[in-house]
N, C-alpha and C. Protein backbone atom coordinates (compact mmCIF):
# COMPACT_ATOMS: atom_id res chain seq x y z
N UNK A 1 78.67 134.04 155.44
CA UNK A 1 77.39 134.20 154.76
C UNK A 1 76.45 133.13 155.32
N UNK A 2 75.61 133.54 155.77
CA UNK A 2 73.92 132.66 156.44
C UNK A 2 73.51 131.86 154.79
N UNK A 3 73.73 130.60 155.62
CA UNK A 3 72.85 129.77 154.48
C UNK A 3 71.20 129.93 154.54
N UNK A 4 70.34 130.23 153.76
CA UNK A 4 68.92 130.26 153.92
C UNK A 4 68.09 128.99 153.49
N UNK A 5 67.42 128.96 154.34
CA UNK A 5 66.04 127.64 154.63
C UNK A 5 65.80 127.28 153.10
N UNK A 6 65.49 126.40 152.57
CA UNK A 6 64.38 126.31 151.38
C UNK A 6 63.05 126.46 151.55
N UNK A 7 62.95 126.73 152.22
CA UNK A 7 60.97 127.29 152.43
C UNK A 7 61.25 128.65 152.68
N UNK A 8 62.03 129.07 152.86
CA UNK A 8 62.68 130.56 152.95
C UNK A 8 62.78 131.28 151.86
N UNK A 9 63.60 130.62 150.79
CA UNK A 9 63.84 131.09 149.54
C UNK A 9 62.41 131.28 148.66
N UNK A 10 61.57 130.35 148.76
CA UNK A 10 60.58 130.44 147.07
C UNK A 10 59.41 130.92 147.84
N UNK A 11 58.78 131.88 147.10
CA UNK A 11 57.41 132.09 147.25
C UNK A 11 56.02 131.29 147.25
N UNK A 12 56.27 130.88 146.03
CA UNK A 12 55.38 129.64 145.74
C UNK A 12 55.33 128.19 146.45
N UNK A 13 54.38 127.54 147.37
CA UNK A 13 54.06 126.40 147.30
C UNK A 13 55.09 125.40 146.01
N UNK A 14 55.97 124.59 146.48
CA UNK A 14 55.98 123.58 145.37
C UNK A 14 54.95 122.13 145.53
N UNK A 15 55.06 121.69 144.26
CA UNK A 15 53.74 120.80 144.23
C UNK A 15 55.00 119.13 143.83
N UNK A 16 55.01 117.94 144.50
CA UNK A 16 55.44 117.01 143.77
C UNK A 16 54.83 116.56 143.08
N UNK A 17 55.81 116.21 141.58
CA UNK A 17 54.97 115.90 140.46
C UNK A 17 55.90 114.51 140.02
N UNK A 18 55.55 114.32 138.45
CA UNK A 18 56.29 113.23 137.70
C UNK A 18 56.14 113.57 136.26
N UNK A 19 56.63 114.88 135.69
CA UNK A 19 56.48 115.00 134.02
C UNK A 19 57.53 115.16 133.79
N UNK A 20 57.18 114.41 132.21
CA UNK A 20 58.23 114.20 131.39
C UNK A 20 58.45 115.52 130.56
N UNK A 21 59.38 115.93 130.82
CA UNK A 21 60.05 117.37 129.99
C UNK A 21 60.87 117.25 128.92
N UNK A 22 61.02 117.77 127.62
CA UNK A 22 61.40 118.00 126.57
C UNK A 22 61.76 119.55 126.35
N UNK A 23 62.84 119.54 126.02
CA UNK A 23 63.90 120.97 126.48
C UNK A 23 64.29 121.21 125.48
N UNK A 24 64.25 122.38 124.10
CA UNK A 24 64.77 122.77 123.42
C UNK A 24 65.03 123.86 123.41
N UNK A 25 66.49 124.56 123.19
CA UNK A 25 67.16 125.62 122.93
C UNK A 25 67.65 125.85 122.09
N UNK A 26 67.39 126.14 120.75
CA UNK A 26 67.87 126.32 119.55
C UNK A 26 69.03 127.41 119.56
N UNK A 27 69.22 127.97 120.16
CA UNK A 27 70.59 128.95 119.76
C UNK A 27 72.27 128.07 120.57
N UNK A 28 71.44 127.27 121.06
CA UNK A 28 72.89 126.08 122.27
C UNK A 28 72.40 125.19 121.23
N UNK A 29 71.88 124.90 120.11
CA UNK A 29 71.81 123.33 119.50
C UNK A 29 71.47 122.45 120.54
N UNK A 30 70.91 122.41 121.44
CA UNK A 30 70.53 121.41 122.41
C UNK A 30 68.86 120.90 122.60
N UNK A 31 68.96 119.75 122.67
CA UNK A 31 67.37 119.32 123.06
C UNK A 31 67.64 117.94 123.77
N UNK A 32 66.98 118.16 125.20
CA UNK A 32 67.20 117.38 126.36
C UNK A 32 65.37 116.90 126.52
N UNK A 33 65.55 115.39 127.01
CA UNK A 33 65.03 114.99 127.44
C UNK A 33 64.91 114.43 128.91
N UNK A 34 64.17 114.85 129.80
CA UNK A 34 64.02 114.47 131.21
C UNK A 34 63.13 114.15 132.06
N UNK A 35 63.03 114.87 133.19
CA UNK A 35 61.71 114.99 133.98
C UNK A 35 61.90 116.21 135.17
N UNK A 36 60.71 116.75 135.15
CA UNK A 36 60.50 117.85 136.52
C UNK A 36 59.93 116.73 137.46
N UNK A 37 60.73 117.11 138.68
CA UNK A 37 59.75 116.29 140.06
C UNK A 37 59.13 117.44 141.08
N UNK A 38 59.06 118.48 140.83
CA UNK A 38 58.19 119.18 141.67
C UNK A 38 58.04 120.67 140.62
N UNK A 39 56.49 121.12 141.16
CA UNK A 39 56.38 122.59 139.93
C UNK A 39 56.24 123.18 141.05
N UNK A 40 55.98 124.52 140.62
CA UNK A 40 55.10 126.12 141.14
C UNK A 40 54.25 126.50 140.43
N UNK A 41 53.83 127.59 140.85
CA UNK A 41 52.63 128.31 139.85
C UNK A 41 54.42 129.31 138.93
N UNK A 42 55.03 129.51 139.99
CA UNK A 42 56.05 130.61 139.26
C UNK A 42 57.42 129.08 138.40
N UNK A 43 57.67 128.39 138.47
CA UNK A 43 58.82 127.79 137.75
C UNK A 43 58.31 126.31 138.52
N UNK A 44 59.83 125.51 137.90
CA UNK A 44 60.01 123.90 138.10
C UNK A 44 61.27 123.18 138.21
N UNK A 45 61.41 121.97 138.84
CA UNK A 45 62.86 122.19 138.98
C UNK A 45 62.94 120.81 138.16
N UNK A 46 63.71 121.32 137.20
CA UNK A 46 63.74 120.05 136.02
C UNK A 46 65.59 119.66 136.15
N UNK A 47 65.52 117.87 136.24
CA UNK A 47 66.95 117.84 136.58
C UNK A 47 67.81 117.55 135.03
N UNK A 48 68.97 117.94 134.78
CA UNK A 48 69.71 117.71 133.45
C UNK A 48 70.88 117.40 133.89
N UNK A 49 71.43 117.24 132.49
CA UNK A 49 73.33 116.74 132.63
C UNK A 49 73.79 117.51 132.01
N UNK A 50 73.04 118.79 131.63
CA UNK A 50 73.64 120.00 130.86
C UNK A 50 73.38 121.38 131.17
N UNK A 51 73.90 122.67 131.90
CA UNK A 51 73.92 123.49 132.46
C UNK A 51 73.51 124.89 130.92
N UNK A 52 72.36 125.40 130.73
CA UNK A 52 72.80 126.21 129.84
C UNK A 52 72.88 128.02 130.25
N UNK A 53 73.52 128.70 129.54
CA UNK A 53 74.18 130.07 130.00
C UNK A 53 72.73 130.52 130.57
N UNK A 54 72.88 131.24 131.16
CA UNK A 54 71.65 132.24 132.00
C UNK A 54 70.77 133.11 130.80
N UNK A 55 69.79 133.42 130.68
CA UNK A 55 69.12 134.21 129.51
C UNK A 55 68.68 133.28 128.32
N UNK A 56 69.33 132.17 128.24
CA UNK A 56 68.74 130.86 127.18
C UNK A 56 67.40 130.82 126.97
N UNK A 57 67.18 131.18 125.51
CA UNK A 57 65.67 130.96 125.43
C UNK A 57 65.46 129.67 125.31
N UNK A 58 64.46 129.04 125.94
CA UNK A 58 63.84 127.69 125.38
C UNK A 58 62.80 127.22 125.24
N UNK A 59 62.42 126.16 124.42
CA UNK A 59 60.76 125.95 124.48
C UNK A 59 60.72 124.54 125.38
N UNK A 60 59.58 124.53 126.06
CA UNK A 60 59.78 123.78 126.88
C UNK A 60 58.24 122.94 126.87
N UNK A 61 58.25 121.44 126.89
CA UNK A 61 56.94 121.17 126.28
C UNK A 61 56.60 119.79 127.72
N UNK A 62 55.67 119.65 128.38
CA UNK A 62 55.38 119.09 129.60
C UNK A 62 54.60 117.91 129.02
N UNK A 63 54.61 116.96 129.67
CA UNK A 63 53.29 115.54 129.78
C UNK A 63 53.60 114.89 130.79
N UNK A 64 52.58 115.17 131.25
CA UNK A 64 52.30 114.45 133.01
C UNK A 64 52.09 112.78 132.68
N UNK A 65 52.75 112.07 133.82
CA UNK A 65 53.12 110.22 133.73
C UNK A 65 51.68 110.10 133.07
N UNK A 66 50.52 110.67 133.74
CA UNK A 66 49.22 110.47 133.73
C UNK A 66 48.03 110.89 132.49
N UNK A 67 48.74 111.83 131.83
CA UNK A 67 48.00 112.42 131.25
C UNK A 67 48.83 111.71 129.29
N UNK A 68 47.52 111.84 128.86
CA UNK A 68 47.86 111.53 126.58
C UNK A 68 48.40 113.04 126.75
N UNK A 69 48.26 114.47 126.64
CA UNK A 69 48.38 115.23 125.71
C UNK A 69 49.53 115.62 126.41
N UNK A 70 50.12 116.83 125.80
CA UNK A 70 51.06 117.66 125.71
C UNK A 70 50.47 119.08 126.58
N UNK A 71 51.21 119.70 126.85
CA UNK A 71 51.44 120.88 127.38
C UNK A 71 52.73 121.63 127.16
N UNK A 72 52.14 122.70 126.20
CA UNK A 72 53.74 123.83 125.90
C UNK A 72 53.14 125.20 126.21
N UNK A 73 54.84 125.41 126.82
CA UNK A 73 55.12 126.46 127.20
C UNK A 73 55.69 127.93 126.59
């Protein structure tokens, strides 16, 4: 199997960033605190120490290093 490029795979431009992410999934009882280091217009790659099942709903709430307010998703 051909491994594929990462500029290969995503459509979207990623952008490097520095927000602080707040991760809740109420049906896993879980709420993680972290950070995304790069977005898209389509997703973000937020790093954790906890893997949850595929289909997990979650609310997911953003604040940039730079910015007072909040941003939810």
């Amino acid at each position: 199997m051909a491994m594929l490029q990462e500029s290969e795979c995503r459509r979207q431009r990623r952008i490097t960033c520095s927000l602080s992410v707040q991760l809740h999934a109420p049906s896993e009882d879980v709420l993680l605190f972290t950070y995304a280091t790069n977005v898209s217009e389509t997703g973000a790659f937020v790093r954790a120490n906890r893997l949850l099942p595929i289909g997990t709903k979650v609310h997911v709430s953003l604040q940039p290093e730079s910015f007072g307010g909040r941003v939810k998703l």
